[in-house]
C-alpha atoms as a PDB file:
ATOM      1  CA  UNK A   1     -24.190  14.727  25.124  1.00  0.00           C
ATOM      2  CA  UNK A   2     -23.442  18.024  23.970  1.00  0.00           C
ATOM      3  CA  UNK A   3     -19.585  17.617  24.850  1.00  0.00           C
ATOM      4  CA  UNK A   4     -19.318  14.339  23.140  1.00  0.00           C
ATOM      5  CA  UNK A   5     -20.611  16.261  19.812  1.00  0.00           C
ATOM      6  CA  UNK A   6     -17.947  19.047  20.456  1.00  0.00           C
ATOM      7  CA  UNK A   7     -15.100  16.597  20.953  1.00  0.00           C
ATOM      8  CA  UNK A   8     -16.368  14.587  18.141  1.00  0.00           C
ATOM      9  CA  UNK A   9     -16.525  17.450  15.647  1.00  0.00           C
ATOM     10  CA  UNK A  10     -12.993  18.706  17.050  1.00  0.00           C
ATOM     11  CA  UNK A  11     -11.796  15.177  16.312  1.00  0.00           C
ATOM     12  CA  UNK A  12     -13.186  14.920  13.000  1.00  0.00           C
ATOM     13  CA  UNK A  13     -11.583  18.601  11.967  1.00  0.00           C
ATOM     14  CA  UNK A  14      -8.131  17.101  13.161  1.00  0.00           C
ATOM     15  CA  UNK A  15      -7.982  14.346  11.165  1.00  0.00           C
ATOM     16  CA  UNK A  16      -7.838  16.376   7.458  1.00  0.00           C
ATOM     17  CA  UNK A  17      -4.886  18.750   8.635  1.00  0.00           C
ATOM     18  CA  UNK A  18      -2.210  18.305   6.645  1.00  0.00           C
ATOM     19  CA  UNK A  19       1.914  18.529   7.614  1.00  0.00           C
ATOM     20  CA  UNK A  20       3.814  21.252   5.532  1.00  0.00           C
ATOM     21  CA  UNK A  21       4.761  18.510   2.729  1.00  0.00           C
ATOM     22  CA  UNK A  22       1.414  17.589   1.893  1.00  0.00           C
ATOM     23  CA  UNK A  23       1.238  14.625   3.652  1.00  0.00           C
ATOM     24  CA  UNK A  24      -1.658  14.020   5.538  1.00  0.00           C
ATOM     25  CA  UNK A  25      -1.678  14.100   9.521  1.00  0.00           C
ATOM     26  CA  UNK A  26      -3.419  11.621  10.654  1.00  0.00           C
ATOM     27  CA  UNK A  27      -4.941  11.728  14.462  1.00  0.00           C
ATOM     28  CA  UNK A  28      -4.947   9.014  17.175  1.00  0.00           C
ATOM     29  CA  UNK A  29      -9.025   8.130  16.404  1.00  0.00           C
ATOM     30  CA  UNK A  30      -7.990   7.388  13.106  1.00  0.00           C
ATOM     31  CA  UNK A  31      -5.037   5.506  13.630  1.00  0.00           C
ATOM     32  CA  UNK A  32      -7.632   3.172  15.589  1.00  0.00           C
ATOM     33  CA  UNK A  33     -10.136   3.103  12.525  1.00  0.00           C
ATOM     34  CA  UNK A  34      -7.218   1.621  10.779  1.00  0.00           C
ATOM     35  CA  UNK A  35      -5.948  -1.231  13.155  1.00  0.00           C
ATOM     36  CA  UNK A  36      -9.906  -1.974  13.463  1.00  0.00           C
ATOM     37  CA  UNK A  37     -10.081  -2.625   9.823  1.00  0.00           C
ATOM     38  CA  UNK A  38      -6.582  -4.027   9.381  1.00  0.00           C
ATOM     39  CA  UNK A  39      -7.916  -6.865  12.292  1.00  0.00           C
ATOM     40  CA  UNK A  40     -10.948  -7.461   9.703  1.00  0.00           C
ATOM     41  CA  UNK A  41     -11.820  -5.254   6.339  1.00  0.00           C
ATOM     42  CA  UNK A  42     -15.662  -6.049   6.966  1.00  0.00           C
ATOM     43  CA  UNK A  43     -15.538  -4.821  10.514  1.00  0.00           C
ATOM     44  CA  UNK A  44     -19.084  -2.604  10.598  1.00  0.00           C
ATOM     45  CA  UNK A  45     -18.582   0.666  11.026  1.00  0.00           C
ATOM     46  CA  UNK A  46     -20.942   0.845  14.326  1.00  0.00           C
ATOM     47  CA  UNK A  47     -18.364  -1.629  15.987  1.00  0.00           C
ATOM     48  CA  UNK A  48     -15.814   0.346  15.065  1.00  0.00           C
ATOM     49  CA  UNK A  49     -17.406   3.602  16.421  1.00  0.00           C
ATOM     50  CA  UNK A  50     -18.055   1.752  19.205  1.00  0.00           C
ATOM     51  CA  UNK A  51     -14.237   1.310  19.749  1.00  0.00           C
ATOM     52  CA  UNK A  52     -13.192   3.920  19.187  1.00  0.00           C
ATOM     53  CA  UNK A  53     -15.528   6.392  20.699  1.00  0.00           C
ATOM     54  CA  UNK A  54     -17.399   7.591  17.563  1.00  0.00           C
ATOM     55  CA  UNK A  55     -20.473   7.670  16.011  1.00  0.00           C
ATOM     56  CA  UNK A  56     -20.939   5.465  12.815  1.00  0.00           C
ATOM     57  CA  UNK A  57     -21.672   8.136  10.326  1.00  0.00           C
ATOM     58  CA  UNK A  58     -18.380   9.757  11.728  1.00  0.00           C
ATOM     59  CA  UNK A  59     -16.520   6.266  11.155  1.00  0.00           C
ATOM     60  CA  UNK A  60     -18.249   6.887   7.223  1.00  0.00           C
ATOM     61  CA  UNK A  61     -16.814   9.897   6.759  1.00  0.00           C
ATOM     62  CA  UNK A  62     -13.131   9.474   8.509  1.00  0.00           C
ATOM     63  CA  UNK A  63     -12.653   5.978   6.497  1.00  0.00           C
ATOM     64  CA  UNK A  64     -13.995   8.083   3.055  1.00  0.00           C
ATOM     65  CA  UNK A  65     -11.364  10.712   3.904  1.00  0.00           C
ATOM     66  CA  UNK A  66      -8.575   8.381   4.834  1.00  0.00           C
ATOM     67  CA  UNK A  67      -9.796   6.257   1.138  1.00  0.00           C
ATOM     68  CA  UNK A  68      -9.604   9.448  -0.580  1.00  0.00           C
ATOM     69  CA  UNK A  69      -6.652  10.730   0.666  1.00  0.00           C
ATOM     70  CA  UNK A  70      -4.568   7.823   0.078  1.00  0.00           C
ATOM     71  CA  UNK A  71      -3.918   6.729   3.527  1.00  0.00           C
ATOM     72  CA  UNK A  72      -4.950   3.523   3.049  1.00  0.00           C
ATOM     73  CA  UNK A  73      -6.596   0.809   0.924  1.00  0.00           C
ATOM     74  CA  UNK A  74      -9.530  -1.999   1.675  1.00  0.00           C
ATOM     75  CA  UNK A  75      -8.416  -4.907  -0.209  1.00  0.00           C
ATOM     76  CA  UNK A  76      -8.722  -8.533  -0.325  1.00  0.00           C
ATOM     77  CA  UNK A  77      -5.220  -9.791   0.025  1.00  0.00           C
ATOM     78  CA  UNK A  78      -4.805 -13.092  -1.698  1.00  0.00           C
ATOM     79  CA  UNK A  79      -2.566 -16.573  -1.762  1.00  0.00           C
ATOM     80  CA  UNK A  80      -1.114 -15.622  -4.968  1.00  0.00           C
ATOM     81  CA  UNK A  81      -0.390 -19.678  -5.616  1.00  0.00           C
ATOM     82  CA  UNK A  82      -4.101 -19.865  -4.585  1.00  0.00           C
ATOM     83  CA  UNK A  83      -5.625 -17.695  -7.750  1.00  0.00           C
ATOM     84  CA  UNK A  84      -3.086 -19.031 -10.319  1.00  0.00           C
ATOM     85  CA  UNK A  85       0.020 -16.721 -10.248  1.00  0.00           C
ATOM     86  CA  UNK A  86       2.842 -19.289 -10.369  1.00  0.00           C
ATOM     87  CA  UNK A  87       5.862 -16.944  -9.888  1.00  0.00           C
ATOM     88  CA  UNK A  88       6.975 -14.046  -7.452  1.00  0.00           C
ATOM     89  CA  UNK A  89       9.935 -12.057  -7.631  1.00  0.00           C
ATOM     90  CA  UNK A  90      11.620  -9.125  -6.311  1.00  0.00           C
ATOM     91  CA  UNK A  91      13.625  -7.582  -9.124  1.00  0.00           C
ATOM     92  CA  UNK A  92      16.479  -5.247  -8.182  1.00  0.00           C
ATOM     93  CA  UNK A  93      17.144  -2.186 -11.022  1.00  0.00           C
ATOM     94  CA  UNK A  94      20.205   0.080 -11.479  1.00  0.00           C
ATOM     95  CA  UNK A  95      18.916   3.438 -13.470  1.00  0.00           C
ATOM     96  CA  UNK A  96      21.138   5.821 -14.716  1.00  0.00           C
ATOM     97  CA  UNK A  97      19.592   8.972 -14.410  1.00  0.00           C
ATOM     98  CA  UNK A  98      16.179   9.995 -12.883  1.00  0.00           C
ATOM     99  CA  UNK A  99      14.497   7.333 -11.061  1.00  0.00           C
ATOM    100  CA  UNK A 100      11.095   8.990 -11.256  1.00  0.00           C
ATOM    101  CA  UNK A 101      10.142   8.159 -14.995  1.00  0.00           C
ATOM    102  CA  UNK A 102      11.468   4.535 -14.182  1.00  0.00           C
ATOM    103  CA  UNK A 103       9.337   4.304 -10.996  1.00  0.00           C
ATOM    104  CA  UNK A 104       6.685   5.471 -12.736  1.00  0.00           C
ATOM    105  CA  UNK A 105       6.956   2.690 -15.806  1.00  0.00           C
ATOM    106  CA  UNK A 106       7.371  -0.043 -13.446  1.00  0.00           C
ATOM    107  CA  UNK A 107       4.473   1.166 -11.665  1.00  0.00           C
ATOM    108  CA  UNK A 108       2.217   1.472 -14.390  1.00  0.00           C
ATOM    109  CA  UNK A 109       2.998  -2.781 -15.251  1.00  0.00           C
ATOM    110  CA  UNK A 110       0.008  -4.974 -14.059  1.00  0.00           C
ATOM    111  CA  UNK A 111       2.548  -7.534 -12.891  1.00  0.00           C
ATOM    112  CA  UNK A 112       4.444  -4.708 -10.677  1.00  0.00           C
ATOM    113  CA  UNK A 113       2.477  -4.983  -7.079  1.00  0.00           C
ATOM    114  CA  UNK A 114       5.084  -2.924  -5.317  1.00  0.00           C
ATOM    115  CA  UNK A 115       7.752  -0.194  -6.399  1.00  0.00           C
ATOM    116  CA  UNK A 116      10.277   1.653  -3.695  1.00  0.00           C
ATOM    117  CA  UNK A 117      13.075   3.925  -4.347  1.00  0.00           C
ATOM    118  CA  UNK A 118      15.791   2.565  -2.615  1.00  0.00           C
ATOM    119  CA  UNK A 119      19.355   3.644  -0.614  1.00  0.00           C
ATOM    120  CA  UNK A 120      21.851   1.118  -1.004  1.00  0.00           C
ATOM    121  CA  UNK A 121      22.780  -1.715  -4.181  1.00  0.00           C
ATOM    122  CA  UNK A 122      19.887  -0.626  -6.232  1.00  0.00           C
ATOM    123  CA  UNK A 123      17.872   2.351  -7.125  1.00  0.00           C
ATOM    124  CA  UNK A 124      14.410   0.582  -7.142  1.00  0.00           C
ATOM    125  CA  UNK A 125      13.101  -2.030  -5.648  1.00  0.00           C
ATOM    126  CA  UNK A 126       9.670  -4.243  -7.557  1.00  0.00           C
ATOM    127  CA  UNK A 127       7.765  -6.910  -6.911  1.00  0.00           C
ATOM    128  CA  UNK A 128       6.557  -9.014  -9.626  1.00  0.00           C
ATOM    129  CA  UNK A 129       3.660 -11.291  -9.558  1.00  0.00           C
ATOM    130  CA  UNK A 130       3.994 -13.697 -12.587  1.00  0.00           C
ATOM    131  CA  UNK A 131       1.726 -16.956 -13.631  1.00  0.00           C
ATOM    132  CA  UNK A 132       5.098 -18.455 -14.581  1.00  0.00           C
ATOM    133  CA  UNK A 133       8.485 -18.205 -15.254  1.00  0.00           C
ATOM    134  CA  UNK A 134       7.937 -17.505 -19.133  1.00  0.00           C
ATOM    135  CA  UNK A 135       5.586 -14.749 -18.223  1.00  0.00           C
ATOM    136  CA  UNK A 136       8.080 -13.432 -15.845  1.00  0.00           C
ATOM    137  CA  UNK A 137      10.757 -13.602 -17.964  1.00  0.00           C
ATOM    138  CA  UNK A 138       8.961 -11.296 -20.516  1.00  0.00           C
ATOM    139  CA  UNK A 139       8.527  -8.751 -17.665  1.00  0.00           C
ATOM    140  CA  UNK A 140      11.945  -8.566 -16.993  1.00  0.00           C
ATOM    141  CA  UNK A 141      13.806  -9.579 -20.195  1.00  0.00           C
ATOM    142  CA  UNK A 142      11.698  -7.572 -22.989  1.00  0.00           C
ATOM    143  CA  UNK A 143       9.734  -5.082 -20.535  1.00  0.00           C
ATOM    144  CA  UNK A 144      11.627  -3.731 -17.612  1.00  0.00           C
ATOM    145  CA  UNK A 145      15.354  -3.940 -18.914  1.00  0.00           C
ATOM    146  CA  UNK A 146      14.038  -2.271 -22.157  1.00  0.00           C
ATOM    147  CA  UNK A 147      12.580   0.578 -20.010  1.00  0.00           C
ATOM    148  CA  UNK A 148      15.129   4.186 -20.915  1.00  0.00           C
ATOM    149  CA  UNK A 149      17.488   4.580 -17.945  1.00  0.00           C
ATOM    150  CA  UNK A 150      17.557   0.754 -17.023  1.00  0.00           C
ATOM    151  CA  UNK A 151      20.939  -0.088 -16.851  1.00  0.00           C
ATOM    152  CA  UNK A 152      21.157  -3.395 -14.824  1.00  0.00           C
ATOM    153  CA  UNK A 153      18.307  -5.407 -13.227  1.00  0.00           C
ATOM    154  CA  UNK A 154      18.573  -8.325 -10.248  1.00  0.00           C
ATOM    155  CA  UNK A 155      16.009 -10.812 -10.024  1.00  0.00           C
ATOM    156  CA  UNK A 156      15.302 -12.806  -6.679  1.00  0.00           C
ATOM    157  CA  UNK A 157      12.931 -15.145  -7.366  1.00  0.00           C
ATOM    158  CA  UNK A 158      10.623 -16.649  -4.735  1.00  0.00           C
ATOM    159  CA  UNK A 159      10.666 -20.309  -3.995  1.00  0.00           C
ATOM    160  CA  UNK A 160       8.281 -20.539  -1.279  1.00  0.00           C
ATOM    161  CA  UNK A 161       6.103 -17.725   0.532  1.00  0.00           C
ATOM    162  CA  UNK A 162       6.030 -17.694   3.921  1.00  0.00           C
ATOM    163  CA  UNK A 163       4.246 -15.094   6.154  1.00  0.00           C
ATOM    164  CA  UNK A 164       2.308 -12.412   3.466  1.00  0.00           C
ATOM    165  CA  UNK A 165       0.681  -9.791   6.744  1.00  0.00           C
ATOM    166  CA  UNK A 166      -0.520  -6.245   6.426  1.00  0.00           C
ATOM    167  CA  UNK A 167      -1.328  -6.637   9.966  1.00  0.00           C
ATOM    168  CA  UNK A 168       1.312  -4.050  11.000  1.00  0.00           C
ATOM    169  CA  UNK A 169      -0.910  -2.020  12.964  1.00  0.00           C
ATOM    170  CA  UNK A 170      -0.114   1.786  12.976  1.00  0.00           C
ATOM    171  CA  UNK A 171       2.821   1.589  15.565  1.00  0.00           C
END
């Protein structure tokens, strides 16, 4: 008993270490926590001790930490055709300049669901979620080209979804 409390204290002290970037480390029992709850988001957290070898107020406290720190998210991912958004999109964008402050608008858009800084054709990469095509064509047309630093945008417009997963695991 006394070891299990030992090597579940020592386990919940390695999960908040950070690397030298800032970005958080996170251990092997918490990598578990996460494909337990990205298998089901309502798993309770006593199951998920029991997988993974921990007690449930230390499940609490490890999925607080990884919420807080920004590891990950518990969401309820949607059929976006299902709740009345019409149109998808990735949109492509060419910035001259900084891509931060251009990042940062698109990311601050309601319609904008995703936002990466790219290597390749474009700078940035967003996903737009639209209820139709005249909605989406005020995001891009008088929203996101108007943005400072825009200089050229690339819409690909989705005509039919077909596998939306954030089953990846933690591989």
């Amino acid at each position: 008993m006394h070891s299990e409390r030992v090597a579940s204290r020592s386990a919940e002290h390695r999960d908040s270490r950070e690397s030298r970037n800032g970005t958080p480390q996170v251990d092997a029992v918490s990598l578990a926590i996460i494909e337990q709850l990205q298998e089901d988001g309502r798993r309770p957290y006593a199951a998920i001790g029991k997988a993974v070898g921990l007690s449930e107020a230390a499940v609490r406290q490890r999925v607080q930490k990884l919420l807080d720190q920004g590891v990950m998210q518990i969401v309820a991912v949607t059929d976006p055709l299902t709740v009345g958004f019409r149109r998808q999109a990735m949109v492509g964008v060419n910035v001259d300049g900084d891509l931060d402050p251009v990042a940062d608008a698109l990311s601050a858009m309601p319609e904008v669901e995703y936002v990466v800084m790219t290597a390749g054709s474009f700078d940035i990469l967003a996903e737009i979620v639209c209820e139709d095509d005249d909605h989406l064509l005020d995001v891009i047309n008088k929203r996101m080209r108007a943005l400072p630093g825009v200089r050229s945008t690339e819409s690909f417009v989705y005509l039919k979804l077909k596998k939306q997963t954030y089953m990846w695991g933690t591989r």
